[in-house]
PDB file of N, CA and C in Angstrom:
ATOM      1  N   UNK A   1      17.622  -7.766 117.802  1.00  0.00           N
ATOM      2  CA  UNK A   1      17.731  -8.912 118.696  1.00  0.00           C
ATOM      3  C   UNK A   1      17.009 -10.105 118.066  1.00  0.00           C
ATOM      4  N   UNK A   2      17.560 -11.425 118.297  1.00  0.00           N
ATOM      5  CA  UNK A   2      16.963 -12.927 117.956  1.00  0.00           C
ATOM      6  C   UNK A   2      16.093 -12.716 118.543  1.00  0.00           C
ATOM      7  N   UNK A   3      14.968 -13.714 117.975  1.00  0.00           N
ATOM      8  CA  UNK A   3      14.471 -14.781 118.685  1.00  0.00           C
ATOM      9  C   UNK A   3      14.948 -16.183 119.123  1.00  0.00           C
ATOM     10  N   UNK A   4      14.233 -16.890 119.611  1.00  0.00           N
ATOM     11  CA  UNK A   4      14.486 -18.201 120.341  1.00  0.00           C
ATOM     12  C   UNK A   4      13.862 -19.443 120.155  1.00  0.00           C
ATOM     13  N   UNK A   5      13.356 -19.736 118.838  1.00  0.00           N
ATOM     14  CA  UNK A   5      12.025 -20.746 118.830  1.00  0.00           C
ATOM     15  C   UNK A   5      13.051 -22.070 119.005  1.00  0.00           C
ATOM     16  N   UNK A   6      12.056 -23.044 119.754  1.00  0.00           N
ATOM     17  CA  UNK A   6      11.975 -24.157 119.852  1.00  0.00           C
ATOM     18  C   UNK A   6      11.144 -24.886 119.208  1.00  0.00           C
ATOM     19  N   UNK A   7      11.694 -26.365 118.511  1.00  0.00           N
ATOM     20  CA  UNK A   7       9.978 -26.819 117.741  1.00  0.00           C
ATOM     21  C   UNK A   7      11.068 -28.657 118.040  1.00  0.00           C
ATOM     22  N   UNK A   8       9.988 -29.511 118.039  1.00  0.00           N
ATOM     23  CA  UNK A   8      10.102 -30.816 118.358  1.00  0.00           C
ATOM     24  C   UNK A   8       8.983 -31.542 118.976  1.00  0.00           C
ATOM     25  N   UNK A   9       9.619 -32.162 119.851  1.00  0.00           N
ATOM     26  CA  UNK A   9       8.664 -33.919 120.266  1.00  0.00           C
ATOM     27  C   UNK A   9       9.270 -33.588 121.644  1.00  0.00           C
ATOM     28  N   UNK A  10       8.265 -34.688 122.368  1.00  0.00           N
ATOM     29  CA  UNK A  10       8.518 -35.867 123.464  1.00  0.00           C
ATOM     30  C   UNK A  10       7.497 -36.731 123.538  1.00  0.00           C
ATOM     31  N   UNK A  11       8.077 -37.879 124.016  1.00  0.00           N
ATOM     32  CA  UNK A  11       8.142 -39.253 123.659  1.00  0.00           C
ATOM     33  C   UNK A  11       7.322 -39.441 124.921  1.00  0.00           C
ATOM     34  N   UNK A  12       6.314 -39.582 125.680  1.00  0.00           N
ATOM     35  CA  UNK A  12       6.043 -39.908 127.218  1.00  0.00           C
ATOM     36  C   UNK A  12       5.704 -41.151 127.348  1.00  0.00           C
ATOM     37  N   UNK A  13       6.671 -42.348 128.305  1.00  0.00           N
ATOM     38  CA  UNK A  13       6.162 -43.583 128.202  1.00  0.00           C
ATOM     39  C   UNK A  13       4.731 -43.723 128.987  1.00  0.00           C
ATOM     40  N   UNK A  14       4.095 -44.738 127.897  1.00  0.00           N
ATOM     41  CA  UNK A  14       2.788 -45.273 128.809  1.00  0.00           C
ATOM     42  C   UNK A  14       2.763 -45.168 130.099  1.00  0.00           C
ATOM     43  N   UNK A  15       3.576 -45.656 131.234  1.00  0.00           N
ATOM     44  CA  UNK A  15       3.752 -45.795 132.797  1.00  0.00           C
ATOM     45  C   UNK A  15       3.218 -44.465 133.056  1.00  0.00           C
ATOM     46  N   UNK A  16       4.136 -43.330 132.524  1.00  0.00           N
ATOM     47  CA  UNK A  16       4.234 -42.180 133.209  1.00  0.00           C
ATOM     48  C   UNK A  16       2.867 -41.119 132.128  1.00  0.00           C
ATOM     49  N   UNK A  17       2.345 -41.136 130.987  1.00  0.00           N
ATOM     50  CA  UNK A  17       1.424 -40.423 130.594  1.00  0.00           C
ATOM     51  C   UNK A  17       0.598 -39.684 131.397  1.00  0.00           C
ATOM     52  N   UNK A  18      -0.252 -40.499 132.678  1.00  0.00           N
ATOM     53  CA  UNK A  18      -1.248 -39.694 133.373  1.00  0.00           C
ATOM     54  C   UNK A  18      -0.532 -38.351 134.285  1.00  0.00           C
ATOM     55  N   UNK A  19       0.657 -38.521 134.665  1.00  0.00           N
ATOM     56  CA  UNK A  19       1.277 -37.958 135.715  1.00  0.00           C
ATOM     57  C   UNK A  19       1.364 -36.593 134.947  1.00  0.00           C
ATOM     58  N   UNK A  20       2.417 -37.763 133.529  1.00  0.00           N
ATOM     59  CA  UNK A  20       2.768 -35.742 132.869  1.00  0.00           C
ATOM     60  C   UNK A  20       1.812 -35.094 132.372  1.00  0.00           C
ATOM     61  N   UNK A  21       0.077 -35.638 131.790  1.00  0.00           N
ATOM     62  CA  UNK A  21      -0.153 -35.470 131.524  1.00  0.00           C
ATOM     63  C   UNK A  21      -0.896 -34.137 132.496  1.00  0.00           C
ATOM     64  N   UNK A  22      -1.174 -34.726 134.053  1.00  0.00           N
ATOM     65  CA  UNK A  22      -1.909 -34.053 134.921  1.00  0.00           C
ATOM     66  C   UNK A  22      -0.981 -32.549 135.559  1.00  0.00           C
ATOM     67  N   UNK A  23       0.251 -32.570 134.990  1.00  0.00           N
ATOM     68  CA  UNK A  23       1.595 -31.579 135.771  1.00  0.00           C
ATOM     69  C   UNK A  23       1.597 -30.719 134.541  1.00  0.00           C
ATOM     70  N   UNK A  24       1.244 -30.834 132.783  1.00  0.00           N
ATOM     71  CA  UNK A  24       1.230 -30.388 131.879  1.00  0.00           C
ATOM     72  C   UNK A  24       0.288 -28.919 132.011  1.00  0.00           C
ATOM     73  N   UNK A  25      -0.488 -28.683 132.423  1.00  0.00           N
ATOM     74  CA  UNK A  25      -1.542 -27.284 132.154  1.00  0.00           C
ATOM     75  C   UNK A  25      -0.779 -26.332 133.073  1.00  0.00           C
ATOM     76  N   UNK A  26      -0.370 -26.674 134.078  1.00  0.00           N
ATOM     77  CA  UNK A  26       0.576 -26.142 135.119  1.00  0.00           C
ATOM     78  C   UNK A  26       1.776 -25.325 134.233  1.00  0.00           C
ATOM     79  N   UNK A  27       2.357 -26.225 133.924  1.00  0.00           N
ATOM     80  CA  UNK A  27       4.006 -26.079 133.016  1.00  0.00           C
ATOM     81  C   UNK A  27       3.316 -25.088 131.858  1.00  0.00           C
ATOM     82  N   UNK A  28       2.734 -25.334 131.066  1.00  0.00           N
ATOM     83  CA  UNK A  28       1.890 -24.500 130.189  1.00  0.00           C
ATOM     84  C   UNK A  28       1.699 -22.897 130.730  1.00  0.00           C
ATOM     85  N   UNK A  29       1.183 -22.978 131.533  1.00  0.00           N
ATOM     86  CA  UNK A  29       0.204 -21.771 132.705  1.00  0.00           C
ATOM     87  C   UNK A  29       1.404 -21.118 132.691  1.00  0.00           C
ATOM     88  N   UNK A  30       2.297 -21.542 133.810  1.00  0.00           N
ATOM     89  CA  UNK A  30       3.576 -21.004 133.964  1.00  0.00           C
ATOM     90  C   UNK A  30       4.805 -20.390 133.239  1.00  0.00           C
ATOM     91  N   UNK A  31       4.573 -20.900 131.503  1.00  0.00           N
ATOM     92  CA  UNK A  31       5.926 -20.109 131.141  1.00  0.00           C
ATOM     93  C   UNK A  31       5.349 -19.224 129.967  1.00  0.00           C
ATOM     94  N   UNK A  32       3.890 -19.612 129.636  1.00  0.00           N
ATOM     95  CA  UNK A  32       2.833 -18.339 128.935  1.00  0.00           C
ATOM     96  C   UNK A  32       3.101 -17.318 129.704  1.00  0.00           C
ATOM     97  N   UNK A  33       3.064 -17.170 131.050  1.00  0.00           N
ATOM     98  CA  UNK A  33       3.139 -15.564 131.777  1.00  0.00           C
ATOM     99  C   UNK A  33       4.648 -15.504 131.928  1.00  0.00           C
ATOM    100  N   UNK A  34       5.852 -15.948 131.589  1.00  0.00           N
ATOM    101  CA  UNK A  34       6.806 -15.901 131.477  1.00  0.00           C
ATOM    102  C   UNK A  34       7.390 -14.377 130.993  1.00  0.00           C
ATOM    103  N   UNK A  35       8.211 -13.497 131.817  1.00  0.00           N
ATOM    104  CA  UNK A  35       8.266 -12.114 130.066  1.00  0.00           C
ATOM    105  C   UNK A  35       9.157 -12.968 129.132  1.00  0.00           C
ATOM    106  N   UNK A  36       8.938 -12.622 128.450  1.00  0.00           N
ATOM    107  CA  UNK A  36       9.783 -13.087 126.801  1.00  0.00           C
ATOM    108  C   UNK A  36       8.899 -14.257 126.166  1.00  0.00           C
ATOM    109  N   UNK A  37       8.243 -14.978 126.848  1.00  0.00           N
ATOM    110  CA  UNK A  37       7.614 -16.140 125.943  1.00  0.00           C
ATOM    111  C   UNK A  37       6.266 -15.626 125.381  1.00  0.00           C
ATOM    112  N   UNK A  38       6.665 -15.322 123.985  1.00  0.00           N
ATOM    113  CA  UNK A  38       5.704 -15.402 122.751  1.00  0.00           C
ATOM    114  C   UNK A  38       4.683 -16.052 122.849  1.00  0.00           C
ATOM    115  N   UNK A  39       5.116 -17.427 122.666  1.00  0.00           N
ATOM    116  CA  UNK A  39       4.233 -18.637 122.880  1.00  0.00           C
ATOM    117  C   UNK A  39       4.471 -19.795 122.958  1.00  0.00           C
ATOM    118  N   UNK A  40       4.180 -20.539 123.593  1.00  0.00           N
ATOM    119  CA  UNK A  40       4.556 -21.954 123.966  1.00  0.00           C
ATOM    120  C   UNK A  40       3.177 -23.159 123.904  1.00  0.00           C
ATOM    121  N   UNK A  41       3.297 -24.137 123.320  1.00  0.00           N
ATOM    122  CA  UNK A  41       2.158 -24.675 122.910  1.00  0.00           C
ATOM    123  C   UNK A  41       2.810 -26.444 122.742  1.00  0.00           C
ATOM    124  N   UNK A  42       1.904 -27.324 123.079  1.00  0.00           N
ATOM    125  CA  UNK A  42       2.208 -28.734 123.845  1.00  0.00           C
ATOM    126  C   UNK A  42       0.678 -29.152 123.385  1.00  0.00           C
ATOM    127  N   UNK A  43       1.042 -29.923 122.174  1.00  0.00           N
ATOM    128  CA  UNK A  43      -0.096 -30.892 121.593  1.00  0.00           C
ATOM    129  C   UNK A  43      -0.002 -32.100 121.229  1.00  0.00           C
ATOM    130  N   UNK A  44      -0.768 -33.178 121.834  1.00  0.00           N
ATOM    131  CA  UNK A  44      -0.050 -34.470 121.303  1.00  0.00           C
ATOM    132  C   UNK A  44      -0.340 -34.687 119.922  1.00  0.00           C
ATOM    133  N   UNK A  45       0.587 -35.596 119.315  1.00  0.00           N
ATOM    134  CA  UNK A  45       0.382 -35.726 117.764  1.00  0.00           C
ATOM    135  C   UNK A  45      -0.444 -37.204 117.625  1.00  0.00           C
ATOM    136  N   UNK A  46      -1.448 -36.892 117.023  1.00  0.00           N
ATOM    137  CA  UNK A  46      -2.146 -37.899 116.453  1.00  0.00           C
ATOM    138  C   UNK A  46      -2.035 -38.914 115.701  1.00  0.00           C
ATOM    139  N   UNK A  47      -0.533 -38.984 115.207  1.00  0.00           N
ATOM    140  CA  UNK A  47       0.243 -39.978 114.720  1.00  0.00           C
ATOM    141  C   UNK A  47       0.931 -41.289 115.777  1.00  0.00           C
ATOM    142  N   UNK A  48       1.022 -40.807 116.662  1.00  0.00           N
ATOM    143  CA  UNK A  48       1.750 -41.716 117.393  1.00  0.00           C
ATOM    144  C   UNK A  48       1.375 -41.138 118.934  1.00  0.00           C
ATOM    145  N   UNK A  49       0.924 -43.038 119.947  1.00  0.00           N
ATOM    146  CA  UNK A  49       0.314 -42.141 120.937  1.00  0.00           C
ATOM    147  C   UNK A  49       1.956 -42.124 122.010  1.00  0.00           C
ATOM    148  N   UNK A  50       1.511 -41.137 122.748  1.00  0.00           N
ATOM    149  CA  UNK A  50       2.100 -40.870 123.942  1.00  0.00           C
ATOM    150  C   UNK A  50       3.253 -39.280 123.309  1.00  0.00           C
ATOM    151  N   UNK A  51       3.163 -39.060 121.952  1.00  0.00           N
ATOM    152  CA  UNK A  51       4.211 -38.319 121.553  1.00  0.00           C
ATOM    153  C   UNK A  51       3.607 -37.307 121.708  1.00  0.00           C
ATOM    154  N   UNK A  52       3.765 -35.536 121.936  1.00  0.00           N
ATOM    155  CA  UNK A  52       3.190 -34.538 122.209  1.00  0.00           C
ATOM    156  C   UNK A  52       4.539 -33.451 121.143  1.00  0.00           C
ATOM    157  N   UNK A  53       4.018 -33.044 120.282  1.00  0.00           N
ATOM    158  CA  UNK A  53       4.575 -32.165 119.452  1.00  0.00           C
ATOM    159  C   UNK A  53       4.775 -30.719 120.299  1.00  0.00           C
ATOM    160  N   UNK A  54       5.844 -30.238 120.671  1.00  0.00           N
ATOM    161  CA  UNK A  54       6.212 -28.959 121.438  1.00  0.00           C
ATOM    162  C   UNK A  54       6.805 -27.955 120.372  1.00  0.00           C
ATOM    163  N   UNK A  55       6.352 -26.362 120.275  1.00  0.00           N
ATOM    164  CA  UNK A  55       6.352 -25.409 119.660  1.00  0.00           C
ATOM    165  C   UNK A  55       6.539 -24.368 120.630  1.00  0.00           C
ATOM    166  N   UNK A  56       8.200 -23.723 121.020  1.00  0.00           N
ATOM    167  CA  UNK A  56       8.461 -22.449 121.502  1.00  0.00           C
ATOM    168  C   UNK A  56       8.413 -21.431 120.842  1.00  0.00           C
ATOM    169  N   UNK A  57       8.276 -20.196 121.520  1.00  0.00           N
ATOM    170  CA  UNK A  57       9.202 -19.116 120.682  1.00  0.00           C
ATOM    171  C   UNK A  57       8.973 -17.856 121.511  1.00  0.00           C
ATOM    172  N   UNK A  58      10.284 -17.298 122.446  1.00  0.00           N
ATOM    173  CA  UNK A  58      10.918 -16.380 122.950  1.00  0.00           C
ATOM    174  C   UNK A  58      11.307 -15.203 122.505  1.00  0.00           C
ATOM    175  N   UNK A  59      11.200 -14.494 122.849  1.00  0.00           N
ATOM    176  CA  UNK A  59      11.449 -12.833 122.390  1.00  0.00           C
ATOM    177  C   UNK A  59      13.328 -12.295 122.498  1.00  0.00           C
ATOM    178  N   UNK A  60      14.174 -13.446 123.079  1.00  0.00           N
ATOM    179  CA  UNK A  60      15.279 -13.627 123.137  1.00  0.00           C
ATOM    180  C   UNK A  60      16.149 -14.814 123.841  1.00  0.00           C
ATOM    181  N   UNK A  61      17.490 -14.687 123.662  1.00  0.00           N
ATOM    182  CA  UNK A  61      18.005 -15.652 124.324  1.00  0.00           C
ATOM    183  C   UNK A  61      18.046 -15.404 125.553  1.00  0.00           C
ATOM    184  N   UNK A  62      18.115 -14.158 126.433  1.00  0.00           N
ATOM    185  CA  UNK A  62      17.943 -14.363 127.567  1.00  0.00           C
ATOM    186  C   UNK A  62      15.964 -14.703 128.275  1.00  0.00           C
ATOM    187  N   UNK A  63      15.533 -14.450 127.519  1.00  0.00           N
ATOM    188  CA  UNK A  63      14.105 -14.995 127.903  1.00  0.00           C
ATOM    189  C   UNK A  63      13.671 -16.332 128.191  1.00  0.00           C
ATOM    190  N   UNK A  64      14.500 -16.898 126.571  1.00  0.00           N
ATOM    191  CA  UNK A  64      14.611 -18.304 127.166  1.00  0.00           C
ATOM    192  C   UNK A  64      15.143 -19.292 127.873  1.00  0.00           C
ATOM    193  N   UNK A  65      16.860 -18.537 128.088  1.00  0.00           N
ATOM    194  CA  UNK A  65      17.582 -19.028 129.206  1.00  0.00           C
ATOM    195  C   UNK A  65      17.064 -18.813 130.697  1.00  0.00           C
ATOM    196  N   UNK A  66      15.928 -17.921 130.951  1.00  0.00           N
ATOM    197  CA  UNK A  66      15.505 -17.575 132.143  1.00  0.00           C
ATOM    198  C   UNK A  66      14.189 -18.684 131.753  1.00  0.00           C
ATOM    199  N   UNK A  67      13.621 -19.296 131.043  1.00  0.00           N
ATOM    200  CA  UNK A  67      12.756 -20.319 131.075  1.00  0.00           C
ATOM    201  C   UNK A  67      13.163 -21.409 131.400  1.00  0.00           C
ATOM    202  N   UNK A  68      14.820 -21.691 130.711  1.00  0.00           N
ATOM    203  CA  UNK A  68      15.257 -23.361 131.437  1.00  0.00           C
ATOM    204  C   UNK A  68      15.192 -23.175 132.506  1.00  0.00           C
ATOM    205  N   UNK A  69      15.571 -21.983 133.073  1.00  0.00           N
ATOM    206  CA  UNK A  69      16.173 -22.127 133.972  1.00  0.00           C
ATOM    207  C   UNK A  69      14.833 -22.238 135.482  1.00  0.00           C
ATOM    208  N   UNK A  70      14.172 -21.931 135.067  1.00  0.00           N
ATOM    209  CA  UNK A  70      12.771 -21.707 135.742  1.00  0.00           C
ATOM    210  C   UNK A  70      12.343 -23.037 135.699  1.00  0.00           C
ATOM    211  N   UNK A  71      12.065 -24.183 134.503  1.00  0.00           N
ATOM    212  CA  UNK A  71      11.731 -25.036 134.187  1.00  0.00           C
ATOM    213  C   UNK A  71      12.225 -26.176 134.926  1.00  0.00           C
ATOM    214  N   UNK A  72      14.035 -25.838 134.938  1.00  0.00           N
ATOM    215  CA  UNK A  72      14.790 -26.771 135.043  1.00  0.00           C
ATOM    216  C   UNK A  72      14.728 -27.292 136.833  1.00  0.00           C
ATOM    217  N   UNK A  73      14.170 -26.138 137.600  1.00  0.00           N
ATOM    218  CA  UNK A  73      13.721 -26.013 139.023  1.00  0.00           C
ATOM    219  C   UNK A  73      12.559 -25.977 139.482  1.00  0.00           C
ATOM    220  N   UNK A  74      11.569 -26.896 138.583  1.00  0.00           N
ATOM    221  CA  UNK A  74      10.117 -27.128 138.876  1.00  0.00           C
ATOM    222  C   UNK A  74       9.747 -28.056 139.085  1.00  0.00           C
ATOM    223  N   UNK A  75       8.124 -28.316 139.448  1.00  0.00           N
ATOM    224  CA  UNK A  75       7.442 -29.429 139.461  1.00  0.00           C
ATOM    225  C   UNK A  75       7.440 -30.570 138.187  1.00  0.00           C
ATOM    226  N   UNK A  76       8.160 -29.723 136.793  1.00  0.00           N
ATOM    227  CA  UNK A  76       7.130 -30.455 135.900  1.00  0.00           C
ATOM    228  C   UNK A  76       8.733 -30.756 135.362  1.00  0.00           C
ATOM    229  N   UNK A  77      10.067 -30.324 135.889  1.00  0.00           N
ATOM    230  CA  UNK A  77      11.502 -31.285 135.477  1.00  0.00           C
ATOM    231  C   UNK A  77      11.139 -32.355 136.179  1.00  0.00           C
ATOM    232  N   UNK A  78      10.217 -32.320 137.505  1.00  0.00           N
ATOM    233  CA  UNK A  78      10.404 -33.568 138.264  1.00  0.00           C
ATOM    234  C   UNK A  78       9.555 -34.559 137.668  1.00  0.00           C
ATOM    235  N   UNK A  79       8.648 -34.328 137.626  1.00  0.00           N
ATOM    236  CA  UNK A  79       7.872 -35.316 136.872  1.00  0.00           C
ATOM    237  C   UNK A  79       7.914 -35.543 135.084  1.00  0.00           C
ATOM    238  N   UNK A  80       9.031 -34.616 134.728  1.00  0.00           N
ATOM    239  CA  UNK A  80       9.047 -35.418 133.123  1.00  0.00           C
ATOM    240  C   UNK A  80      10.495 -35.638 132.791  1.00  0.00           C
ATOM    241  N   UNK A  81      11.473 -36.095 134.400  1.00  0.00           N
ATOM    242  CA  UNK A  81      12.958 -36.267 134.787  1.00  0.00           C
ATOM    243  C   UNK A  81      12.978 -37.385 133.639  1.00  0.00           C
ATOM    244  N   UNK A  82      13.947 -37.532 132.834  1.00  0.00           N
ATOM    245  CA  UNK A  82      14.741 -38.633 132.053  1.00  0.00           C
ATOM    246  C   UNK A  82      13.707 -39.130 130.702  1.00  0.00           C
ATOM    247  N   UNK A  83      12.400 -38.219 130.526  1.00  0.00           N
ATOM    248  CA  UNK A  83      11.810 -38.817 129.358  1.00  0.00           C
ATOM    249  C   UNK A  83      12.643 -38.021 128.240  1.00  0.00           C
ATOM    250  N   UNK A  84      12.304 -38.637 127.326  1.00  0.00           N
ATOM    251  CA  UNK A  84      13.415 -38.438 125.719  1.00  0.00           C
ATOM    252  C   UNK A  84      12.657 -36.974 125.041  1.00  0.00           C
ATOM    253  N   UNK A  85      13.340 -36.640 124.913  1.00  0.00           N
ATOM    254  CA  UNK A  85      12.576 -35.435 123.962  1.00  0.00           C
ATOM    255  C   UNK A  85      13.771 -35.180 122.543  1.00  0.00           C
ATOM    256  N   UNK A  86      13.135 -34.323 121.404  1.00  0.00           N
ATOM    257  CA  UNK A  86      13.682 -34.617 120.193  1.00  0.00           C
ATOM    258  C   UNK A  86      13.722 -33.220 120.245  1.00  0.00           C
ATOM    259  N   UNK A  87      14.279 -32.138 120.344  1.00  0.00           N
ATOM    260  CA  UNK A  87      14.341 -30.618 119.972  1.00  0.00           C
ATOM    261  C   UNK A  87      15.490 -30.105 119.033  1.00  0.00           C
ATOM    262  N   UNK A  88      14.073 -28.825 118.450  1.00  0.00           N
ATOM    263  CA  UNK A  88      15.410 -28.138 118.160  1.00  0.00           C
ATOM    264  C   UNK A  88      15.690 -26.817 118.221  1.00  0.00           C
ATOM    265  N   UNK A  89      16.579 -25.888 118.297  1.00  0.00           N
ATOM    266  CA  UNK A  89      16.385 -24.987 119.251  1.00  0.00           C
ATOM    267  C   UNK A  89      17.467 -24.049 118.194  1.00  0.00           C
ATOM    268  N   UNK A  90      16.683 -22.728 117.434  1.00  0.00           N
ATOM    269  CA  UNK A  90      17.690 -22.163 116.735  1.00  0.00           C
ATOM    270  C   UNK A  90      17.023 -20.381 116.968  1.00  0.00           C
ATOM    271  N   UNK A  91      17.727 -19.794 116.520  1.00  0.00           N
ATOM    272  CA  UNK A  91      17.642 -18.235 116.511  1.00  0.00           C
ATOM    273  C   UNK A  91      17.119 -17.609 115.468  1.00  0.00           C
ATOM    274  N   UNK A  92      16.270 -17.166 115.411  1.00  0.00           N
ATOM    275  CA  UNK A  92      14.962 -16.521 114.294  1.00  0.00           C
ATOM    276  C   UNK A  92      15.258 -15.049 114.057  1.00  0.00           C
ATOM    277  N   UNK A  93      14.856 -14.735 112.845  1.00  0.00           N
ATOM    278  CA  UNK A  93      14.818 -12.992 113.047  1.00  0.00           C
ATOM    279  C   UNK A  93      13.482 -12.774 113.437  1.00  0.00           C
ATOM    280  N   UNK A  94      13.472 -11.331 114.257  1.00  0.00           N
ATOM    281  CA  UNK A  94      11.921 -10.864 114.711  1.00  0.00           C
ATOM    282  C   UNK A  94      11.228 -10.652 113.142  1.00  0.00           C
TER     283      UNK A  94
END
């Protein structure tokens, strides 16, 4: 069986930083105890502010389709609704 890693960006505008920033340990918390998530890790990059470098990686595709899908019906789609993110999302060997 694949894995599932994810690796990329998001972009958080100034306006909205404190919000996502305060809904972020939550979203974190939540898909670490996830089954299938390996690890999931959300660091901003020191290159550029407001950008936060994101690093998945799932134990399969259904692990991580049960993460959008978890994600996609939370607190933290609502509060990071329409910011830009840069991903990329491919299938690994274990």
């Amino acid at each position: 069986m694949t894995m599932i890693r994810l690796t990329g960006h998001i972009d958080i505008p100034a306006d909205r930083r404190d919000a996502v920033a305060a809904a972020l340990p939550d979203h974190i918390r939540l898909t670490r105890a996830e089954p299938g998530c390996l690890s999931f890790d959300v660091t901003p990059d020191p290159d550029t502010p407001g950008r936060w470098q994101v690093a998945e990686l799932f134990a399969s595709r259904a692990a991580f389709d049960a993460h959008q899908a978890r994600a996609a019906a939370s607190a933290w789609a609502k509060v990071s609704a329409g910011i830009p993110r840069a991903y990329r999302i491919e299938e690994v060997a274990p």
